[in-house]
C-alpha atoms as a PDB file:
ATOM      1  CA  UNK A   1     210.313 -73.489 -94.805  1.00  0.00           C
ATOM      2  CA  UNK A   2     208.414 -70.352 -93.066  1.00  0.00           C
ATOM      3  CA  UNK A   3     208.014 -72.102 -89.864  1.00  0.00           C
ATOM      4  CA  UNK A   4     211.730 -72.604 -89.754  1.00  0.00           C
ATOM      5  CA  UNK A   5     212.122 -69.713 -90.587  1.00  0.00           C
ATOM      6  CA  UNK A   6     209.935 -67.858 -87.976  1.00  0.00           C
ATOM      7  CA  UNK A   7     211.065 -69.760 -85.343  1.00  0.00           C
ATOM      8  CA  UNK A   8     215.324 -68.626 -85.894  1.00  0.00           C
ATOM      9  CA  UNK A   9     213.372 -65.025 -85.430  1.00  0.00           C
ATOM     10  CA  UNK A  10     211.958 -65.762 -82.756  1.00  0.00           C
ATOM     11  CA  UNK A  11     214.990 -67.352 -81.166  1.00  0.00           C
ATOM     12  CA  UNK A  12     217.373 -64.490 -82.244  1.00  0.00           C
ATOM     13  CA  UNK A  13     214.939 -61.655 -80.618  1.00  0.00           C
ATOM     14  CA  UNK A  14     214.826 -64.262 -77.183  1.00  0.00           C
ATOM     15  CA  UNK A  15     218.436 -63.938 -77.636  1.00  0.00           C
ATOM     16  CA  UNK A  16     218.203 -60.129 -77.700  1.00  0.00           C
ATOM     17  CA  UNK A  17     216.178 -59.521 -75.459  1.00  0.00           C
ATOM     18  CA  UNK A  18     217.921 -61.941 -72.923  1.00  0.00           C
ATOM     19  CA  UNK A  19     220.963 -59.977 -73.391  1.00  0.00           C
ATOM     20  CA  UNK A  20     219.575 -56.168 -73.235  1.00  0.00           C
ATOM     21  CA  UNK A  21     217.613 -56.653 -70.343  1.00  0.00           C
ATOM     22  CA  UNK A  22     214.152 -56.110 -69.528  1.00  0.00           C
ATOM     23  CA  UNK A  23     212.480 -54.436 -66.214  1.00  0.00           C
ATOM     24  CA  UNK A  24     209.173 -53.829 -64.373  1.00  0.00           C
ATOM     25  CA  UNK A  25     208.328 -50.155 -64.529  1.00  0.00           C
ATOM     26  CA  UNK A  26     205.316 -48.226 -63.780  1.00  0.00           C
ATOM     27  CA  UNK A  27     203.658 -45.989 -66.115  1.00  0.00           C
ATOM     28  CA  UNK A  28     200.984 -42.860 -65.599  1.00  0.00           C
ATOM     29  CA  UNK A  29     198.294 -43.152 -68.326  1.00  0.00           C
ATOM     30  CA  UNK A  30     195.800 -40.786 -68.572  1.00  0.00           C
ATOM     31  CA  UNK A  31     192.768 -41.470 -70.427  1.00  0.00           C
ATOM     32  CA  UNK A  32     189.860 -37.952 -71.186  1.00  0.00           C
ATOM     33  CA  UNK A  33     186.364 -38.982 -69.503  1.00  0.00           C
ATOM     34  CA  UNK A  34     183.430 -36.683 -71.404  1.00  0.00           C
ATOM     35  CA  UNK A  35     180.646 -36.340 -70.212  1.00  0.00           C
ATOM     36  CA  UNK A  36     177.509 -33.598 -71.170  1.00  0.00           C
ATOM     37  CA  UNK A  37     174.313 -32.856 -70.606  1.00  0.00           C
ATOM     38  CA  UNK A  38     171.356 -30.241 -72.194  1.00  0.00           C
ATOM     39  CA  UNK A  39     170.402 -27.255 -70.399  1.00  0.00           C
ATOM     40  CA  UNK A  40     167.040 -26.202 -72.007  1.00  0.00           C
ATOM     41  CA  UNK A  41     166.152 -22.484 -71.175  1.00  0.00           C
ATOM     42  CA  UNK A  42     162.392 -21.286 -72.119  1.00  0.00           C
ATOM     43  CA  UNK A  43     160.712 -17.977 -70.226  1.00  0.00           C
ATOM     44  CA  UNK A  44     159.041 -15.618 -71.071  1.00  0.00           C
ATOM     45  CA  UNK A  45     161.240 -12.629 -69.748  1.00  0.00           C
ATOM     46  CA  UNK A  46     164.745 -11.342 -69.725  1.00  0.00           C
ATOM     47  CA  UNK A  47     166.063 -13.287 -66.623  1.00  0.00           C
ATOM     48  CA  UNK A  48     166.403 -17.367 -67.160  1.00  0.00           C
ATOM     49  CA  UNK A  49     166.854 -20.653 -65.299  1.00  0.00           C
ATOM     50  CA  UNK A  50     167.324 -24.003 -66.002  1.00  0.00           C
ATOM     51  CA  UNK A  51     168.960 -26.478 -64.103  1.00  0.00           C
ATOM     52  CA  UNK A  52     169.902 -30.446 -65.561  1.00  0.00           C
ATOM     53  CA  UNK A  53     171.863 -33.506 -64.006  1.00  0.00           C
ATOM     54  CA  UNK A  54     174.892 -35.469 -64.851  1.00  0.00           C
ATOM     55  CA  UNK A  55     174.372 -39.316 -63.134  1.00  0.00           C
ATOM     56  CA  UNK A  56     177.504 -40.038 -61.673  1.00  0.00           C
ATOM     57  CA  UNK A  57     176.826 -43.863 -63.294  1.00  0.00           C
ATOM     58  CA  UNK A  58     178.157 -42.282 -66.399  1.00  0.00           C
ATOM     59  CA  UNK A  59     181.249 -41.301 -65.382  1.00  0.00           C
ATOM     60  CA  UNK A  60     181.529 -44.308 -63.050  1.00  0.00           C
ATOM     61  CA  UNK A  61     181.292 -46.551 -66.844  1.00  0.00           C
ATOM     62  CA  UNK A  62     183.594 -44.887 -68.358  1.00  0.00           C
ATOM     63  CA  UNK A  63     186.154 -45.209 -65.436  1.00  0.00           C
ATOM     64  CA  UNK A  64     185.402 -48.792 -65.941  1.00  0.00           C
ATOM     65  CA  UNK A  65     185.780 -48.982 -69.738  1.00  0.00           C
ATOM     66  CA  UNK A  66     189.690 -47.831 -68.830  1.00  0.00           C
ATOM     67  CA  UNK A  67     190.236 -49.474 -65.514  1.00  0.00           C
ATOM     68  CA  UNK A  68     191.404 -53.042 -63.867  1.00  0.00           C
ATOM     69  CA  UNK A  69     189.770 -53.865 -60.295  1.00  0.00           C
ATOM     70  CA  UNK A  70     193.568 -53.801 -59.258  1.00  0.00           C
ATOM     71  CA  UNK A  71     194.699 -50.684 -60.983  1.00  0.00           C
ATOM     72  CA  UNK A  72     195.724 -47.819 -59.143  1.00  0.00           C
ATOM     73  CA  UNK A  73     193.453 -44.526 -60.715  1.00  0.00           C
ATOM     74  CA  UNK A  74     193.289 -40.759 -60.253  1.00  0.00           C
ATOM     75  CA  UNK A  75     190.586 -39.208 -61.743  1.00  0.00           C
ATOM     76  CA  UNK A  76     190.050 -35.357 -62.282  1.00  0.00           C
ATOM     77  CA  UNK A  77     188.670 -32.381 -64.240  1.00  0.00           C
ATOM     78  CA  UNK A  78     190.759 -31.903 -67.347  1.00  0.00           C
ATOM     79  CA  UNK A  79     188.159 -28.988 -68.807  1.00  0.00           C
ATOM     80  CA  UNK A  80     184.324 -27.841 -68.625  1.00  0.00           C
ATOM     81  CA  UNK A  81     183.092 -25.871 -71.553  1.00  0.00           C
ATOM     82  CA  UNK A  82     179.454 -24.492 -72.850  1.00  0.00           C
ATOM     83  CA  UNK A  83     178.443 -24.834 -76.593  1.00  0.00           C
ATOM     84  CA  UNK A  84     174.841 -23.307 -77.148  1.00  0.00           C
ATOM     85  CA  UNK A  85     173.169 -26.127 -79.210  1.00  0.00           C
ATOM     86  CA  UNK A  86     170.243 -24.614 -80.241  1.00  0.00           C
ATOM     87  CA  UNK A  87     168.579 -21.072 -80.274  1.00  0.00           C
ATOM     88  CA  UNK A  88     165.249 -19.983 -81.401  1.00  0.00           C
ATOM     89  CA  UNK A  89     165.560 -16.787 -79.728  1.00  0.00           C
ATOM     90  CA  UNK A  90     165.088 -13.423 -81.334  1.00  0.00           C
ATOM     91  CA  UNK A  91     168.115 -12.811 -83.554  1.00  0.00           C
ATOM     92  CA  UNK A  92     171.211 -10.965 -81.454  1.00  0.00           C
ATOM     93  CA  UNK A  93     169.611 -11.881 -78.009  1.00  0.00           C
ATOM     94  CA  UNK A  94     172.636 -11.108 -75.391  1.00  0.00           C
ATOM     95  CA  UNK A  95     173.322 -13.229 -72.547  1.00  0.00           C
ATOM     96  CA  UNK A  96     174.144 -10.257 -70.395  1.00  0.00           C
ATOM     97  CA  UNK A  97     175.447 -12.341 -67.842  1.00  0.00           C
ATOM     98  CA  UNK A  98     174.914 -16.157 -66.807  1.00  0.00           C
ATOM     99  CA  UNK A  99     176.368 -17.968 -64.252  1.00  0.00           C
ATOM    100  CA  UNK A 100     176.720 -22.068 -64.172  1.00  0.00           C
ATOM    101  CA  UNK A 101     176.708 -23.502 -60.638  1.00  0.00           C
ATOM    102  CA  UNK A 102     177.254 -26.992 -59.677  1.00  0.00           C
ATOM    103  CA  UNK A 103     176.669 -29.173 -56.645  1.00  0.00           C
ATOM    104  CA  UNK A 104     176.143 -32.556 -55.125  1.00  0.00           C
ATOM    105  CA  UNK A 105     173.406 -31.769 -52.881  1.00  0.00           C
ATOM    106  CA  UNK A 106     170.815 -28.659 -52.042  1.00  0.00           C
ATOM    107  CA  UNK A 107     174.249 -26.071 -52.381  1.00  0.00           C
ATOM    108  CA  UNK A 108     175.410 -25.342 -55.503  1.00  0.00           C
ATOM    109  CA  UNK A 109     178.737 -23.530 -56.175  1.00  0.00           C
ATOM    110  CA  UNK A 110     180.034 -21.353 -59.174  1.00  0.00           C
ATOM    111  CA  UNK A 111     181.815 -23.508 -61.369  1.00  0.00           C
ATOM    112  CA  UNK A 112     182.038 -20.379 -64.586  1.00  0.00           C
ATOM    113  CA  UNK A 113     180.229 -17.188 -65.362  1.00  0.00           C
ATOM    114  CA  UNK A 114     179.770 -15.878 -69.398  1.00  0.00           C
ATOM    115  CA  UNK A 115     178.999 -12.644 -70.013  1.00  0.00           C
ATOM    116  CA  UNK A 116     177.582 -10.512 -73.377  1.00  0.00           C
ATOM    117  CA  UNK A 117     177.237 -13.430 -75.269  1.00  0.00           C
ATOM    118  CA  UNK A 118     175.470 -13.421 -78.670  1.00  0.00           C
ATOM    119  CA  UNK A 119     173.378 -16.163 -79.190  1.00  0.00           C
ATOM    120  CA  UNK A 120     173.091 -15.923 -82.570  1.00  0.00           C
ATOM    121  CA  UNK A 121     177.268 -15.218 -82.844  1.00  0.00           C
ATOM    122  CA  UNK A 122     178.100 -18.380 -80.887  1.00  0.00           C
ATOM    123  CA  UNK A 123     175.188 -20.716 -82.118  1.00  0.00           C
ATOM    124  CA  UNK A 124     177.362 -24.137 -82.161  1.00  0.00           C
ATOM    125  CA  UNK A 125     180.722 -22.899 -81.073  1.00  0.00           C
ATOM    126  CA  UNK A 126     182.411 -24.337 -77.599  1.00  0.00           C
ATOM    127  CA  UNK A 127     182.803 -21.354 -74.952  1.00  0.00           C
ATOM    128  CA  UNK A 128     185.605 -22.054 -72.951  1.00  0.00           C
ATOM    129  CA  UNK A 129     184.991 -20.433 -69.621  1.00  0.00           C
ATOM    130  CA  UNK A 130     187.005 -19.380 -66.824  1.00  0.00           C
ATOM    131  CA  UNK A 131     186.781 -21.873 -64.040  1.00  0.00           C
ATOM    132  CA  UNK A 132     185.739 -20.691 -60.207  1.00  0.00           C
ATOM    133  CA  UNK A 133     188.209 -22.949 -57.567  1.00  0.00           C
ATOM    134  CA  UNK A 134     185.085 -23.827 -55.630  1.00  0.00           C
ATOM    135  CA  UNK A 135     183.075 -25.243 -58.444  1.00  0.00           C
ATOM    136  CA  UNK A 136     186.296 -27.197 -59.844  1.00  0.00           C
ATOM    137  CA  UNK A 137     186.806 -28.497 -56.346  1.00  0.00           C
ATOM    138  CA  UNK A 138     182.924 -29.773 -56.120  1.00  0.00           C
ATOM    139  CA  UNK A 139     183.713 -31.730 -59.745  1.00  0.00           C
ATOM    140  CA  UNK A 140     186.956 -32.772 -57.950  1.00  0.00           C
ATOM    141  CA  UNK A 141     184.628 -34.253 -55.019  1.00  0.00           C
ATOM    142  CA  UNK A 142     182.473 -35.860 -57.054  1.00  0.00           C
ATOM    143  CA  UNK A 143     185.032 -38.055 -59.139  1.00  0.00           C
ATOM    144  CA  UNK A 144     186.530 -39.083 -56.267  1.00  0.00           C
ATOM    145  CA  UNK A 145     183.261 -40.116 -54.839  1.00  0.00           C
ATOM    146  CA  UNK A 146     182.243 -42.129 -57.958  1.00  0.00           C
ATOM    147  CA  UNK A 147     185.689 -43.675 -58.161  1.00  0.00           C
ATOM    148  CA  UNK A 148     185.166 -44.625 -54.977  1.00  0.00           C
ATOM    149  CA  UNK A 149     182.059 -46.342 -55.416  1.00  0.00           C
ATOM    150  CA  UNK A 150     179.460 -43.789 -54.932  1.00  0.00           C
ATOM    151  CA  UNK A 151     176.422 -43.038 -56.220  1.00  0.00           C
ATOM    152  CA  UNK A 152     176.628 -39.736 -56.199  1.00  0.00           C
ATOM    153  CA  UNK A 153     174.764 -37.442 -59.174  1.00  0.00           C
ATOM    154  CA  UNK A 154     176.141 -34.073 -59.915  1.00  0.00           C
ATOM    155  CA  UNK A 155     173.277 -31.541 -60.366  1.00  0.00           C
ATOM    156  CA  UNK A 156     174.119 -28.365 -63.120  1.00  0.00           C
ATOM    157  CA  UNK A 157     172.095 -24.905 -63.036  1.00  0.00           C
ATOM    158  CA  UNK A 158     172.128 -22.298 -64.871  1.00  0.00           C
ATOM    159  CA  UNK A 159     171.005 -18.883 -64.790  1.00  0.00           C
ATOM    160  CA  UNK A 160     171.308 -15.454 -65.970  1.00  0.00           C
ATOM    161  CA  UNK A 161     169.672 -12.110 -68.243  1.00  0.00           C
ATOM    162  CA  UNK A 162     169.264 -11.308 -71.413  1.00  0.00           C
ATOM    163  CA  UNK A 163     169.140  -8.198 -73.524  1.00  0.00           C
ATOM    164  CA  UNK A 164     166.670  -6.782 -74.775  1.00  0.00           C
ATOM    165  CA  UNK A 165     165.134  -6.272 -71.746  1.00  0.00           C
ATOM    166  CA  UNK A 166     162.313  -7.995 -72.315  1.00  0.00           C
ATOM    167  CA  UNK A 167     162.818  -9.661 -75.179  1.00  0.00           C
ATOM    168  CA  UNK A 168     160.970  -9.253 -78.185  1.00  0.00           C
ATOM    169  CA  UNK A 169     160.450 -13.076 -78.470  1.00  0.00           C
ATOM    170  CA  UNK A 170     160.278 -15.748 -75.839  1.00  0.00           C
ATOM    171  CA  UNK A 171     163.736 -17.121 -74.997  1.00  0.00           C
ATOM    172  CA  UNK A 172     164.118 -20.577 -76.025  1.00  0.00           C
ATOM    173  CA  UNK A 173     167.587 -21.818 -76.041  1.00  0.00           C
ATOM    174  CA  UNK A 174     169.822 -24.686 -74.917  1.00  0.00           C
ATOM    175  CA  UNK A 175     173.238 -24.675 -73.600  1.00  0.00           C
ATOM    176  CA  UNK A 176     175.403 -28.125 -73.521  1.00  0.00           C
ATOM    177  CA  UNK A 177     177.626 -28.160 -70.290  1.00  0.00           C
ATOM    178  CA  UNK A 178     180.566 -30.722 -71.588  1.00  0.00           C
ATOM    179  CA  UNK A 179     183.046 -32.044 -68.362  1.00  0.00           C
ATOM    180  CA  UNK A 180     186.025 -34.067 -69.427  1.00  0.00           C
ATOM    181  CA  UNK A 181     187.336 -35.540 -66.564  1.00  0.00           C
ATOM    182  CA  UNK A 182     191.304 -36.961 -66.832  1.00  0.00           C
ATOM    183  CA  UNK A 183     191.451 -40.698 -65.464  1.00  0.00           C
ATOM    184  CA  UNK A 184     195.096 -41.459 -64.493  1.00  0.00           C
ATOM    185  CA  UNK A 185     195.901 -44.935 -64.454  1.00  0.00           C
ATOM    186  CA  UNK A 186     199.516 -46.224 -62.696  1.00  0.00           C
ATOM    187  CA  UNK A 187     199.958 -49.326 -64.894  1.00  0.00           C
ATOM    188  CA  UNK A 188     202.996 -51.876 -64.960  1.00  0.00           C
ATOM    189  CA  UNK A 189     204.880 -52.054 -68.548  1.00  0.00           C
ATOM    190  CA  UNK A 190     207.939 -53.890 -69.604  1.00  0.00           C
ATOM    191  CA  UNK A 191     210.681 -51.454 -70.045  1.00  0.00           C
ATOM    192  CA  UNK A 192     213.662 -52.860 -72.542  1.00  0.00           C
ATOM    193  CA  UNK A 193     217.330 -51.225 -71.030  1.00  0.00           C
ATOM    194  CA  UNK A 194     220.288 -51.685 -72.632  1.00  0.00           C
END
Protein backbone atom coordinates (compact mmCIF):
# COMPACT_ATOMS: atom_id res chain seq x y z
CA UNK A 1 0.00 0.00 0.00
CA UNK A 2 2.97 2.67 0.74
CA UNK A 3 4.93 1.61 -2.18
CA UNK A 4 1.96 2.35 -4.35
CA UNK A 5 1.56 4.97 -2.87
CA UNK A 6 5.09 6.55 -3.12
CA UNK A 7 5.47 5.71 -6.44
CA UNK A 8 1.91 7.99 -7.79
CA UNK A 9 4.23 10.80 -5.86
CA UNK A 10 6.83 10.24 -7.48
CA UNK A 11 5.13 10.08 -10.85
CA UNK A 12 2.99 13.25 -10.21
CA UNK A 13 6.27 15.44 -9.21
CA UNK A 14 8.02 13.73 -12.77
CA UNK A 15 4.92 15.08 -14.15
CA UNK A 16 5.60 18.51 -12.62
CA UNK A 17 8.61 18.91 -13.11
CA UNK A 18 8.38 17.77 -16.85
CA UNK A 19 5.95 20.45 -17.34
CA UNK A 20 7.67 23.56 -15.39
CA UNK A 21 10.87 23.11 -16.82
CA UNK A 22 14.18 22.69 -15.48
CA UNK A 23 17.69 24.42 -16.61
CA UNK A 24 21.49 24.32 -16.14
CA UNK A 25 22.58 27.42 -14.27
CA UNK A 26 25.69 28.40 -12.62
CA UNK A 27 25.95 29.44 -9.14
CA UNK A 28 28.81 31.59 -7.06
CA UNK A 29 29.32 29.88 -3.65
CA UNK A 30 31.49 31.22 -1.33
CA UNK A 31 32.72 29.23 1.42
CA UNK A 32 35.08 31.40 4.77
CA UNK A 33 38.71 29.70 4.88
CA UNK A 34 40.25 30.48 8.69
CA UNK A 35 43.22 30.17 9.31
CA UNK A 36 45.54 31.50 12.65
CA UNK A 37 48.52 31.29 14.11
CA UNK A 38 50.31 32.43 17.80
CA UNK A 39 52.53 35.27 17.96
CA UNK A 40 54.41 34.83 21.32
CA UNK A 41 56.12 38.16 22.45
CA UNK A 42 58.73 37.87 25.55
CA UNK A 43 61.64 40.80 26.11
CA UNK A 44 62.80 42.27 28.47
CA UNK A 45 62.24 46.01 27.38
CA UNK A 46 59.63 48.32 26.02
CA UNK A 47 60.13 47.60 22.23
CA UNK A 48 58.99 43.83 21.02
CA UNK A 49 59.27 41.33 18.16
CA UNK A 50 58.02 38.24 17.27
CA UNK A 51 57.49 36.88 14.06
CA UNK A 52 55.33 33.20 13.30
CA UNK A 53 54.26 31.33 9.99
CA UNK A 54 51.08 30.30 8.39
CA UNK A 55 51.97 26.95 5.94
CA UNK A 56 50.23 27.59 2.94
CA UNK A 57 49.30 23.49 3.18
CA UNK A 58 46.63 24.71 5.49
CA UNK A 59 44.89 26.81 3.46
CA UNK A 60 45.63 24.62 0.42
CA UNK A 61 43.28 21.66 2.70
CA UNK A 62 40.78 23.61 3.30
CA UNK A 63 40.41 24.75 -0.41
CA UNK A 64 40.22 21.09 -0.91
CA UNK A 65 37.66 20.22 1.79
CA UNK A 66 35.24 22.72 -0.52
CA UNK A 67 36.52 22.09 -3.97
CA UNK A 68 36.07 19.52 -7.13
CA UNK A 69 39.36 19.00 -9.37
CA UNK A 70 36.95 20.49 -12.11
CA UNK A 71 35.46 23.36 -10.23
CA UNK A 72 36.12 26.73 -11.17
CA UNK A 73 37.46 28.71 -7.60
CA UNK A 74 38.38 32.24 -6.53
CA UNK A 75 39.87 32.49 -3.42
CA UNK A 76 40.52 35.76 -1.35
CA UNK A 77 40.88 37.65 1.95
CA UNK A 78 37.45 38.09 3.47
CA UNK A 79 39.07 39.65 6.99
CA UNK A 80 42.39 39.53 9.22
CA UNK A 81 41.93 40.33 12.84
CA UNK A 82 44.25 40.17 16.22
CA UNK A 83 42.81 38.73 19.53
CA UNK A 84 45.57 38.88 22.36
CA UNK A 85 45.30 35.30 23.82
CA UNK A 86 47.24 35.55 26.67
CA UNK A 87 49.04 38.28 28.81
CA UNK A 88 51.18 37.99 31.79
CA UNK A 89 52.36 41.40 31.47
CA UNK A 90 52.25 44.01 34.16
CA UNK A 91 48.62 45.06 34.56
CA UNK A 92 47.64 48.20 31.99
CA UNK A 93 50.81 47.59 29.80
CA UNK A 94 50.04 49.82 26.48
CA UNK A 95 50.87 48.69 23.15
CA UNK A 96 51.89 52.16 22.11
CA UNK A 97 52.07 51.20 18.71
CA UNK A 98 52.57 47.72 16.81
CA UNK A 99 52.66 47.06 13.42
CA UNK A 100 51.87 43.40 11.71
CA UNK A 101 53.75 42.83 8.45
CA UNK A 102 53.40 39.99 6.17
CA UNK A 103 55.35 38.44 3.33
CA UNK A 104 56.20 35.47 1.20
CA UNK A 105 59.81 35.81 1.14
CA UNK A 106 62.79 38.04 2.92
CA UNK A 107 60.21 41.45 2.35
CA UNK A 108 57.55 41.82 4.45
CA UNK A 109 54.75 44.41 3.91
CA UNK A 110 52.26 46.18 6.37
CA UNK A 111 49.25 44.29 6.40
CA UNK A 112 47.61 46.56 9.91
CA UNK A 113 49.04 48.77 12.59
CA UNK A 114 47.22 48.97 16.44
CA UNK A 115 47.92 51.58 18.47
CA UNK A 116 47.36 52.38 22.58
CA UNK A 117 46.13 49.16 23.20
CA UNK A 118 45.54 47.88 26.76
CA UNK A 119 46.52 44.57 27.26
CA UNK A 120 44.80 43.98 30.13
CA UNK A 121 41.40 45.90 28.45
CA UNK A 122 41.45 43.66 25.37
CA UNK A 123 42.73 40.32 26.99
CA UNK A 124 40.50 37.84 24.68
CA UNK A 125 38.63 40.28 22.55
CA UNK A 126 39.13 40.23 18.46
CA UNK A 127 40.78 43.68 17.26
CA UNK A 128 39.63 44.35 14.01
CA UNK A 129 42.29 46.37 12.31
CA UNK A 130 42.48 48.58 9.47
CA UNK A 131 43.95 46.80 6.52
CA UNK A 132 47.19 48.39 4.48
CA UNK A 133 46.46 47.65 0.35
CA UNK A 134 49.97 46.26 0.13
CA UNK A 135 49.73 43.71 2.85
CA UNK A 136 46.07 42.63 1.59
CA UNK A 137 47.53 42.34 -1.87
CA UNK A 138 50.59 39.98 -0.51
CA UNK A 139 47.56 37.65 1.22
CA UNK A 140 45.88 38.10 -2.22
CA UNK A 141 49.26 36.62 -3.84
CA UNK A 142 49.56 34.01 -1.72
CA UNK A 143 45.99 32.35 -2.19
CA UNK A 144 46.34 32.49 -5.57
CA UNK A 145 49.65 30.81 -5.38
CA UNK A 146 48.35 27.96 -3.14
CA UNK A 147 45.27 27.58 -5.30
CA UNK A 148 47.43 27.22 -7.86
CA UNK A 149 49.41 24.55 -6.54
CA UNK A 150 52.12 26.19 -4.67
CA UNK A 151 53.89 25.64 -1.84
CA UNK A 152 54.19 28.76 -0.78
CA UNK A 153 54.24 29.65 3.32
CA UNK A 154 53.18 33.04 4.40
CA UNK A 155 55.54 34.37 7.12
CA UNK A 156 53.69 36.98 9.98
CA UNK A 157 55.83 39.56 12.19
CA UNK A 158 55.09 41.58 14.53
CA UNK A 159 56.50 44.40 16.27
CA UNK A 160 56.04 47.41 18.26
CA UNK A 161 56.47 49.49 22.07
CA UNK A 162 55.04 49.42 25.04
CA UNK A 163 54.33 51.80 27.86
CA UNK A 164 55.76 52.06 30.61
CA UNK A 165 58.83 52.69 29.21
CA UNK A 166 60.51 50.08 30.49
CA UNK A 167 58.20 48.09 31.87
CA UNK A 168 57.96 47.23 35.31
CA UNK A 169 57.68 43.48 34.43
CA UNK A 170 59.00 41.52 31.51
CA UNK A 171 56.54 41.53 28.59
CA UNK A 172 55.16 38.24 27.96
CA UNK A 173 52.21 38.19 25.75
CA UNK A 174 50.69 36.49 22.70
CA UNK A 175 48.75 37.87 19.92
CA UNK A 176 46.59 35.38 17.52
CA UNK A 177 46.71 36.75 13.84
CA UNK A 178 43.25 35.04 12.43
CA UNK A 179 42.99 35.30 8.17
CA UNK A 180 39.71 34.14 6.75
CA UNK A 181 40.14 33.81 3.32
CA UNK A 182 36.62 33.70 0.98
CA UNK A 183 36.79 30.59 -1.50
CA UNK A 184 34.35 31.25 -4.40
CA UNK A 185 33.25 28.31 -6.08
CA UNK A 186 31.23 28.64 -9.77
CA UNK A 187 29.16 25.44 -9.39
CA UNK A 188 26.34 24.04 -11.81
CA UNK A 189 22.71 23.70 -10.04
CA UNK A 190 19.40 22.75 -11.44
CA UNK A 191 17.29 25.78 -11.63
CA UNK A 192 13.25 24.89 -11.72
CA UNK A 193 11.44 27.89 -14.19
CA UNK A 194 8.07 28.06 -14.63
Amino acid sequence: MREGRMQKIVMALAVILGGVGCKRVDVSIPIPITLSERVTIESSDASFSGAAVFPGQRLWEGINEHTEETEDALVELESAVLVVSRNDCAENTVIQRGDLRIGLGVQLDSLASVEDINLTDVLGETLRVHLYSGGVATLNTFAGSVLAGGSDNLAVALDGVTAPSPPTDALDFDVDVILTFAVVIVREMTSIGF
